[in-house]
Protein backbone atom coordinates (compact mmCIF):
# COMPACT_ATOMS: atom_id res chain seq x y z
CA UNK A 1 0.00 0.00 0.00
CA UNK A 2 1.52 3.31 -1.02
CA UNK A 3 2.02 6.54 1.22
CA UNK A 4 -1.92 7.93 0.35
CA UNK A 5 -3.22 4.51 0.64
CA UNK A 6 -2.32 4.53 4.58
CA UNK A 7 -3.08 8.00 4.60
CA UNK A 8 -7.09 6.91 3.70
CA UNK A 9 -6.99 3.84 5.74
CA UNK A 10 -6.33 5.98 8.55
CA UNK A 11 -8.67 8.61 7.58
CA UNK A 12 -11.00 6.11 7.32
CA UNK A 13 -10.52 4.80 10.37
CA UNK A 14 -10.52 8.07 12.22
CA UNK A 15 -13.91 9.32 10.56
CA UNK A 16 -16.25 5.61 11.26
CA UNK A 17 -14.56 5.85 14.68
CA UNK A 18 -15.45 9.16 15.76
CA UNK A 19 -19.46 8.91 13.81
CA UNK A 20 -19.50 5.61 16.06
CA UNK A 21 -18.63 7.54 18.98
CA UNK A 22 -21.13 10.99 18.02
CA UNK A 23 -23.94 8.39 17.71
CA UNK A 24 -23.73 6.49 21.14
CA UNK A 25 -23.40 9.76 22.73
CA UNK A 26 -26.72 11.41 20.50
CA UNK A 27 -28.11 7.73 21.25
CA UNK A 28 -27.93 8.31 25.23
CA UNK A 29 -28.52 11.93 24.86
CA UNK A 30 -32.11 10.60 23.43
CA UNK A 31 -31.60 12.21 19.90
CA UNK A 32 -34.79 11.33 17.21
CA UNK A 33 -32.95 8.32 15.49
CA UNK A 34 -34.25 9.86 12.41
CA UNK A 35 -31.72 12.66 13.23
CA UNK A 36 -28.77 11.11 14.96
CA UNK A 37 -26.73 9.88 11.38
CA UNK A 38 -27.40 14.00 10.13
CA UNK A 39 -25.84 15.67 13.25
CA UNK A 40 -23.19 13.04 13.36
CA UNK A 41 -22.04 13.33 10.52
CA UNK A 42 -21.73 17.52 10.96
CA UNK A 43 -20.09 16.75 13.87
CA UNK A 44 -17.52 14.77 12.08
CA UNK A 45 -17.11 17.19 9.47
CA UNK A 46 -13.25 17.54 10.03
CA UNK A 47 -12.38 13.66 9.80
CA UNK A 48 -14.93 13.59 6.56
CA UNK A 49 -13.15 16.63 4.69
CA UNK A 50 -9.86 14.43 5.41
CA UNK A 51 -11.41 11.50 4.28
CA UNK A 52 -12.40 12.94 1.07
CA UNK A 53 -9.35 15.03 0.33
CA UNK A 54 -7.53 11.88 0.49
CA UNK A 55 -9.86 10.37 -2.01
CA UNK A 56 -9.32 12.93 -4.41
CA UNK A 57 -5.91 12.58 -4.18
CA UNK A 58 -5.75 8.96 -4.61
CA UNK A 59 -8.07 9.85 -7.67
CA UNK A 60 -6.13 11.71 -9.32
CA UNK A 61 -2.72 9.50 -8.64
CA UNK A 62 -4.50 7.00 -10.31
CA UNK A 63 -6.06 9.00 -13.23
CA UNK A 64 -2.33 10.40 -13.67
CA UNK A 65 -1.14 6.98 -14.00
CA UNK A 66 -3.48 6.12 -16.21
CA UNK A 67 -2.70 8.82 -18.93
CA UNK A 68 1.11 7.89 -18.24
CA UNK A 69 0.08 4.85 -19.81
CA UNK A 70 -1.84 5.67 -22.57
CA UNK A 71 0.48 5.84 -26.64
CA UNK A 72 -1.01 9.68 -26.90
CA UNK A 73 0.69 10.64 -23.80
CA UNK A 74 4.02 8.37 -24.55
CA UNK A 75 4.13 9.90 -28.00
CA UNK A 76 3.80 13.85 -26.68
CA UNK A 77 6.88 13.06 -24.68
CA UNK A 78 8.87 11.25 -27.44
CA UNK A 79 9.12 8.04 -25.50
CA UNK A 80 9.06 6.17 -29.00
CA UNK A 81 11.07 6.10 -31.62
């Protein structure tokens, strides 16, 4: 797994850990269950933003890697003879 790839795992982790822990305290606090997941989840706004930067960036590493691959993009940068 490359350097992003730990960097979303733990994202990941961080962000279901800290909804798991908004929702048993909404839970006890006797939130509407229709609510809790909503008010969670804005409450976990900071881990989600990480979570989805490091998406994007793991996005575009791929898509990059992709076009590195394709004959158009060899050819532009005279990688054949």
């Amino acid at each position: 797994m490359g350097h992003y790839g730990k960097e979303m795992a733990d994202a990941e982790h961080d962000y279901r850990l800290r909804m798991m822990q908004e929702i048993l305290v909404l839970r006890d606090a006797g939130t509407p269950a229709t609510l809790i997941r909503d008010i969670a989840k804005g409450r976990c706004a900071e881990q989600l933003r990480e979570r989805e930067k490091l998406q994007q960036m793991l996005a575009y590493r791929d898509a990059l890697t992709a076009l590195r691959n394709t004959t158009a993009y060899k050819a532009w940068v005279g990688e054949f003879d």
